[in-house]
N, C-alpha and C. Protein backbone atom coordinates (compact mmCIF):
# COMPACT_ATOMS: atom_id res chain seq x y z
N UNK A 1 201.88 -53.20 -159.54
CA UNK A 1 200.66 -53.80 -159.06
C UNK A 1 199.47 -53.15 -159.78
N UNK A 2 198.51 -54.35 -160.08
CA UNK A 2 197.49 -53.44 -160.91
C UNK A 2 196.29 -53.01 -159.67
N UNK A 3 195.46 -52.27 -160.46
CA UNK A 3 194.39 -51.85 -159.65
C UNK A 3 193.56 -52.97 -159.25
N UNK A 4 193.28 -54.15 -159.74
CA UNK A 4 192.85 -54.97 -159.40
C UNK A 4 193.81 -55.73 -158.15
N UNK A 5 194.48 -55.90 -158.26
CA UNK A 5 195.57 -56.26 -157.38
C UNK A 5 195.61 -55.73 -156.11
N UNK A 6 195.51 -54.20 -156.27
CA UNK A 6 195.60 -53.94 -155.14
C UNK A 6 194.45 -53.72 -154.55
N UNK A 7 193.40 -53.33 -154.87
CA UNK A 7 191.98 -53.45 -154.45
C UNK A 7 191.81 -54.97 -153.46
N UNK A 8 192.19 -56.20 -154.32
CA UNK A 8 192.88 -57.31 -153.62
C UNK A 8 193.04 -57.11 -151.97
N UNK A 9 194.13 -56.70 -152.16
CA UNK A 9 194.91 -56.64 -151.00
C UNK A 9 194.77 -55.19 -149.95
N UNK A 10 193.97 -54.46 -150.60
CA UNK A 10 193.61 -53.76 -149.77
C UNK A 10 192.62 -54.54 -148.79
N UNK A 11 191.51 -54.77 -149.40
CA UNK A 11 190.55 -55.81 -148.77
C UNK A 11 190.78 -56.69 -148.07
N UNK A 12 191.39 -57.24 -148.24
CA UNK A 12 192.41 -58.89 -147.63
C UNK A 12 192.48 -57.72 -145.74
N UNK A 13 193.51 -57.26 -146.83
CA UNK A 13 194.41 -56.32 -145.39
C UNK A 13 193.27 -55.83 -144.42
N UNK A 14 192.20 -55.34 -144.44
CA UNK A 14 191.36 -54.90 -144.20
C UNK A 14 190.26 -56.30 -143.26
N UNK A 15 190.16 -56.95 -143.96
CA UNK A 15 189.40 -58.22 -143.04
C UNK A 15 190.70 -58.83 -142.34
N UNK A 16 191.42 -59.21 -142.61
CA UNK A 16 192.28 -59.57 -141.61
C UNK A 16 192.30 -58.75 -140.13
N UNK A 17 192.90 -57.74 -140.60
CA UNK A 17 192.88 -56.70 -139.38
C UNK A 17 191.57 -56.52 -138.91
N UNK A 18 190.44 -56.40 -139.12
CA UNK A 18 189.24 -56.80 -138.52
C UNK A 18 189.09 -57.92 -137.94
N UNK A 19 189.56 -58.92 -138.23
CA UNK A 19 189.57 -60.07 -137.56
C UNK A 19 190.16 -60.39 -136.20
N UNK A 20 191.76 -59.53 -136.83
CA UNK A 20 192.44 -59.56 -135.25
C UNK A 20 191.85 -58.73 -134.20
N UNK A 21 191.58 -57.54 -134.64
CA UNK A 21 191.21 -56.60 -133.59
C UNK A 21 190.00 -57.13 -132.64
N UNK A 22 189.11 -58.38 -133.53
CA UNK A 22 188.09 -58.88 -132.74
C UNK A 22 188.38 -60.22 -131.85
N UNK A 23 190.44 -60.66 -131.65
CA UNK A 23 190.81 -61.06 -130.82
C UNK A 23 190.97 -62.20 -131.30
N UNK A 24 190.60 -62.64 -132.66
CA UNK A 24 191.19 -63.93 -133.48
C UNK A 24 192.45 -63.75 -133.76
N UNK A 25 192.82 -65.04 -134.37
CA UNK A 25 194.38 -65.01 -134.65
C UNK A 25 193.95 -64.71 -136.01
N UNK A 26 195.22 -64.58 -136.71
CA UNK A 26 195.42 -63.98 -138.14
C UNK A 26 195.20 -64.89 -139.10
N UNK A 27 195.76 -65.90 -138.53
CA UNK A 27 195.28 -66.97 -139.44
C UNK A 27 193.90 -67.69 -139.81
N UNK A 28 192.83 -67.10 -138.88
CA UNK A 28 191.57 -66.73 -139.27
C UNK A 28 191.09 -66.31 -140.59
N UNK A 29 191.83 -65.07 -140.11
CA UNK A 29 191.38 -64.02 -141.25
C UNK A 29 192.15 -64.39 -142.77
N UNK A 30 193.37 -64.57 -142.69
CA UNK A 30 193.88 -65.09 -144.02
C UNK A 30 193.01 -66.36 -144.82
N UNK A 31 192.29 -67.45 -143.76
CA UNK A 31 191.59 -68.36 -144.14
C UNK A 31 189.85 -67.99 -145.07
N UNK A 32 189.69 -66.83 -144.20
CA UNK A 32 188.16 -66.47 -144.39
C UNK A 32 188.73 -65.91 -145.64
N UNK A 33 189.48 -64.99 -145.85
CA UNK A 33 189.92 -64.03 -147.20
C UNK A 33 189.68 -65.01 -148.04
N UNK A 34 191.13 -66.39 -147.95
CA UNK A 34 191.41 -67.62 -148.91
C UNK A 34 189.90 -67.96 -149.68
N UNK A 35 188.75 -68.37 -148.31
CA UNK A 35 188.02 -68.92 -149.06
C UNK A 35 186.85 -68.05 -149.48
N UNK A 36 186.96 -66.75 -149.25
CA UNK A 36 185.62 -65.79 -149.95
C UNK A 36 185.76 -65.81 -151.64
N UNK A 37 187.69 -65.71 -151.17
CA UNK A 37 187.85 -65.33 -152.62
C UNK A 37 187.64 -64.09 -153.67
N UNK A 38 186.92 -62.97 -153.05
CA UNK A 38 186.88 -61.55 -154.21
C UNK A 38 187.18 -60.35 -153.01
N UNK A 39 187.08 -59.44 -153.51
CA UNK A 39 187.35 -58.28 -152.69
C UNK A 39 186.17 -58.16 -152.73
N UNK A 40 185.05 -58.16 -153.13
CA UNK A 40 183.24 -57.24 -152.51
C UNK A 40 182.75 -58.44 -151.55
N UNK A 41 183.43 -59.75 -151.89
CA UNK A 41 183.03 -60.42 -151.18
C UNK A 41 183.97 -60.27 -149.22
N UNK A 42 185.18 -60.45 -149.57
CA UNK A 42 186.08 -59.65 -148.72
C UNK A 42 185.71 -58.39 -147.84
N UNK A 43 185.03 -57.34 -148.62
CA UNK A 43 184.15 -56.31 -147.55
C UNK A 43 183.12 -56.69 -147.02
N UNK A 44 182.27 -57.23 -147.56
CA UNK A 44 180.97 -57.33 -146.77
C UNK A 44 181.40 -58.21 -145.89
N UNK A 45 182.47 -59.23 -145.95
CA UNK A 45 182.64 -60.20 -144.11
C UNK A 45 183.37 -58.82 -143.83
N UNK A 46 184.08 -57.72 -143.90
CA UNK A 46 184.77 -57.02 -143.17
C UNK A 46 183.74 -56.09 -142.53
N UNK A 47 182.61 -55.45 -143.19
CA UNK A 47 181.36 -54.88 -143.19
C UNK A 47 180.31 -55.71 -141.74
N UNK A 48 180.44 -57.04 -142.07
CA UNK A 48 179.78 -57.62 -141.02
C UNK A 48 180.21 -57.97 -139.84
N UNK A 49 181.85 -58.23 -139.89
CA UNK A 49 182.59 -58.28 -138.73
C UNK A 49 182.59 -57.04 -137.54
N UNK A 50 182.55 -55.96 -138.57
CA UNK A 50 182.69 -54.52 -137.88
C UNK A 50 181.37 -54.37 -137.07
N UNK A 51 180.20 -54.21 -138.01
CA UNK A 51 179.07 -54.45 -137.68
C UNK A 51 178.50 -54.81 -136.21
N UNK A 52 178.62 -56.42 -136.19
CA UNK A 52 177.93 -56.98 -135.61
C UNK A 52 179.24 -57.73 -134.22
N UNK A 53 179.99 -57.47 -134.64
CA UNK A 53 181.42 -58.01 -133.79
C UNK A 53 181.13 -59.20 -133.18
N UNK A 54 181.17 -59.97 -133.78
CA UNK A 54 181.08 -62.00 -132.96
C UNK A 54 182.16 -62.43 -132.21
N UNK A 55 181.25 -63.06 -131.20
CA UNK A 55 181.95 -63.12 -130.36
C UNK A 55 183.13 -64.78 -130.42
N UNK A 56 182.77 -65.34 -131.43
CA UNK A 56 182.99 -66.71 -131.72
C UNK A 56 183.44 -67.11 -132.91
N UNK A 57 184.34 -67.79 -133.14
CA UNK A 57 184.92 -67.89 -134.48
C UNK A 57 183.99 -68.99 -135.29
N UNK A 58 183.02 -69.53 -135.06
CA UNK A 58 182.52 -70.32 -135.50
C UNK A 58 181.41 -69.51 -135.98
N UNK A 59 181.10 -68.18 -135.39
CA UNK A 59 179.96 -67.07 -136.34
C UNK A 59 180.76 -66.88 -136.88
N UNK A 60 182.54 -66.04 -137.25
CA UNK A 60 183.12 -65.66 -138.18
C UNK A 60 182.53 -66.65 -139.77
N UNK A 61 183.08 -68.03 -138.80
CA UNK A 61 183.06 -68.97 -140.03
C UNK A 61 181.64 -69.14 -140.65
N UNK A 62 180.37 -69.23 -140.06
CA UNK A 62 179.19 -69.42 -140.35
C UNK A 62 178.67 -68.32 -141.19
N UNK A 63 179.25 -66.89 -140.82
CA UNK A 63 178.80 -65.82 -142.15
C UNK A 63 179.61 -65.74 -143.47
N UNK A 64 180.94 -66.33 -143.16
CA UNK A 64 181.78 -66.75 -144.09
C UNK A 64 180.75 -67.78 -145.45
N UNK A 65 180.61 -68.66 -144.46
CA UNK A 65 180.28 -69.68 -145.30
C UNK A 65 178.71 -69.22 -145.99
N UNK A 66 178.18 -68.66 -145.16
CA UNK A 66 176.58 -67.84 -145.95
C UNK A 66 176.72 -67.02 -146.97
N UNK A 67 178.15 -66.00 -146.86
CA UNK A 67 178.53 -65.75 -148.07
C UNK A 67 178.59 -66.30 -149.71
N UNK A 68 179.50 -67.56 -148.83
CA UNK A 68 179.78 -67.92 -150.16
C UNK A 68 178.48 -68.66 -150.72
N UNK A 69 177.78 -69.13 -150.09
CA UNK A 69 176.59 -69.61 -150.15
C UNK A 69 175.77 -68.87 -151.59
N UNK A 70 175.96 -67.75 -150.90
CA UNK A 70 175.15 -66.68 -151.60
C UNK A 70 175.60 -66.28 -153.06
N UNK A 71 176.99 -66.43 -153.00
CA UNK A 71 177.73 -66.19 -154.38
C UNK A 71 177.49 -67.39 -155.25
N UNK A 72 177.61 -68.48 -154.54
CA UNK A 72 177.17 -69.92 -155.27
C UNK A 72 176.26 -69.84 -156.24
N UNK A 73 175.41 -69.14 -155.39
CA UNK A 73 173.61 -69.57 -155.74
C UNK A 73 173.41 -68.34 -157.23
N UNK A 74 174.23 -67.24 -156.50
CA UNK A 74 174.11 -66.16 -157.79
C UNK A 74 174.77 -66.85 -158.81
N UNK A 75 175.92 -67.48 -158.87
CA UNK A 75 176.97 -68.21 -159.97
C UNK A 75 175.88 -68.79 -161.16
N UNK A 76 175.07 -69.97 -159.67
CA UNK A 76 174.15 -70.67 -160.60
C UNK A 76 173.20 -70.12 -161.36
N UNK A 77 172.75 -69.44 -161.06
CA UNK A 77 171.29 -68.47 -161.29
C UNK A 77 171.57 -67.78 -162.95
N UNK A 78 173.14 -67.14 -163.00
CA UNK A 78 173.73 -66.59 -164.07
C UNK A 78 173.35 -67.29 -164.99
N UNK A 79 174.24 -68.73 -164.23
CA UNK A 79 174.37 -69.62 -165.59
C UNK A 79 172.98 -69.98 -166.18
N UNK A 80 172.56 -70.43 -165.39
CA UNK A 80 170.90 -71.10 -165.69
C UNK A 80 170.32 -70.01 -166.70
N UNK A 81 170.48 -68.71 -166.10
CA UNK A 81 169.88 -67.45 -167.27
C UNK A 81 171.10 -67.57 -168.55
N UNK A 82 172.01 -67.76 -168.61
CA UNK A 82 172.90 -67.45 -169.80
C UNK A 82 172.62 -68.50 -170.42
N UNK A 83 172.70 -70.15 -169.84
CA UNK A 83 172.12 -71.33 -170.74
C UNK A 83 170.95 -70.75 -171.36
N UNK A 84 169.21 -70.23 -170.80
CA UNK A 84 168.41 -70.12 -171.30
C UNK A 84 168.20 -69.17 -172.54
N UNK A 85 168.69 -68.31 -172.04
CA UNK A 85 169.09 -67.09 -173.35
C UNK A 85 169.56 -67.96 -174.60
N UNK A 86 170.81 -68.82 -174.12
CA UNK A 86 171.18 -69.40 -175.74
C UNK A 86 170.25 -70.67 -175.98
N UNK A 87 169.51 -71.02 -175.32
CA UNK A 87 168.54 -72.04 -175.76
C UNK A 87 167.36 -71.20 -176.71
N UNK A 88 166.82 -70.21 -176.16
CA UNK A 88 165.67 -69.49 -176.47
C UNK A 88 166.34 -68.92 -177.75
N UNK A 89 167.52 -68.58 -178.08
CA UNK A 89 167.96 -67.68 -179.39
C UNK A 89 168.41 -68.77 -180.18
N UNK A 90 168.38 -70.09 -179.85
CA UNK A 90 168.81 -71.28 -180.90
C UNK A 90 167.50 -72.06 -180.99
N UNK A 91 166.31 -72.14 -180.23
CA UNK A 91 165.21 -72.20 -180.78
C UNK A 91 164.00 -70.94 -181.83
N UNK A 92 164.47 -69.78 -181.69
CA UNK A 92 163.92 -69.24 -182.11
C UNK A 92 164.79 -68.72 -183.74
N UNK A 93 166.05 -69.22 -183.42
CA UNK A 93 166.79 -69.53 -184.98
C UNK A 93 165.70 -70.78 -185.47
N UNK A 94 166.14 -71.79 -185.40
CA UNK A 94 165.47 -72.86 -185.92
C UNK A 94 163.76 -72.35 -186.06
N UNK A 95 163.56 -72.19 -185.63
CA UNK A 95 161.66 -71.80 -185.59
C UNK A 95 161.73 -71.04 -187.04
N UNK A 96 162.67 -69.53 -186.81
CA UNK A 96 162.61 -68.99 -188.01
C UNK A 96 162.91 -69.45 -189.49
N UNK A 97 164.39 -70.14 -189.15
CA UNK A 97 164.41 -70.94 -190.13
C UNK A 97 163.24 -72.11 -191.01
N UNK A 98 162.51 -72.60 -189.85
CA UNK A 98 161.79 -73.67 -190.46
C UNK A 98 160.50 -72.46 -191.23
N UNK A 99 160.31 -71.47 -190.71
CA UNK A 99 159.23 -70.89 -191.43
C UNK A 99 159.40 -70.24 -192.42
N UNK A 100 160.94 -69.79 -192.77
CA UNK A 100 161.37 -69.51 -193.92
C UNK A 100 161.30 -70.76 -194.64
N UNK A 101 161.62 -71.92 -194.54
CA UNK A 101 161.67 -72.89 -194.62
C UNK A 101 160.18 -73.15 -196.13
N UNK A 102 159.28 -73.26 -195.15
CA UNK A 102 157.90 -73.10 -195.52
C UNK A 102 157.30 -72.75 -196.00
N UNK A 103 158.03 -71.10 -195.93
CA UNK A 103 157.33 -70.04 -196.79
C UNK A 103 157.80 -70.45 -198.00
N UNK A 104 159.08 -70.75 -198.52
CA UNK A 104 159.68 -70.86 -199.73
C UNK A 104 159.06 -71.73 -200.35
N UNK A 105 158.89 -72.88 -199.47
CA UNK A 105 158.33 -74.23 -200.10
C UNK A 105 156.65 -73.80 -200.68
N UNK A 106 155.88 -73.33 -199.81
CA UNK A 106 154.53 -72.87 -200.32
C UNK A 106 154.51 -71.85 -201.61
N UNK A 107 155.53 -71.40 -201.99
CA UNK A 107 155.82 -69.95 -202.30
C UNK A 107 155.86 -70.69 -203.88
N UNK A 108 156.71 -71.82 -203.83
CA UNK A 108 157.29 -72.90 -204.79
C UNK A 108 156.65 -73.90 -205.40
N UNK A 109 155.47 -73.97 -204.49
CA UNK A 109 154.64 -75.13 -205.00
C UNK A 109 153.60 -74.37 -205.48
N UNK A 110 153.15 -72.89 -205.04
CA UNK A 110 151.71 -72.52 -205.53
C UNK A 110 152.06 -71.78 -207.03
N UNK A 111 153.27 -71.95 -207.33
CA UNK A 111 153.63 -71.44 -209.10
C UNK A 111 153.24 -72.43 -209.89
């Protein structure tokens, strides 16, 4: 098992059993794990379960889902910055280019 792996399943193991101890069934917790999907994401519902202890599986599910919410929005945010970066470094190719461009041509015509 790699370290990633088990970091995994440490976490998993970890919100689950938080889950039960707060009197849900297990299959709760295997669901919330399923759909967080990471282990940091995996602690902080285990972090908030401990925390704040709900009394209702429908808060389990509602911070669940704010989670992922939150990871969504970071996903997008990345991308939007990683698109712009390669927009801004493929306009500022072309820019340079055209002024090399220019320079040569002026450079060429004033001989």
């Amino acid at each position: 098992m790699t370290a990633k792996q088990k970091e995994w399943a440490e976490e998993k193991k970890r919100l689950v059993d938080t889950v039960k101890s707060l009197g849900f069934p297990e299959e709760l917790g295997e669901a919330v794990a399923k759909n967080l999907g990471s282990p940091k994401a995996m602690k902080r519902m285990a972090g908030y379960l401990e925390s704040v202890r709900p009394q209702s599986a429908e808060l389990v599910v509602d911070e669940m889902l704010a989670i992922c919410s939150e990871i969504s929005a970071w996903k997008a945010k990345k991308a939007g910055r990683n698109l712009q970066t390669s927009i801004n470094l493929r306009v500022g190719y072309c820019h340079n280019q055209l002024a090399v461009s220019h320079f040569f041509i002026l450079t060429n015509h004033i001989k």
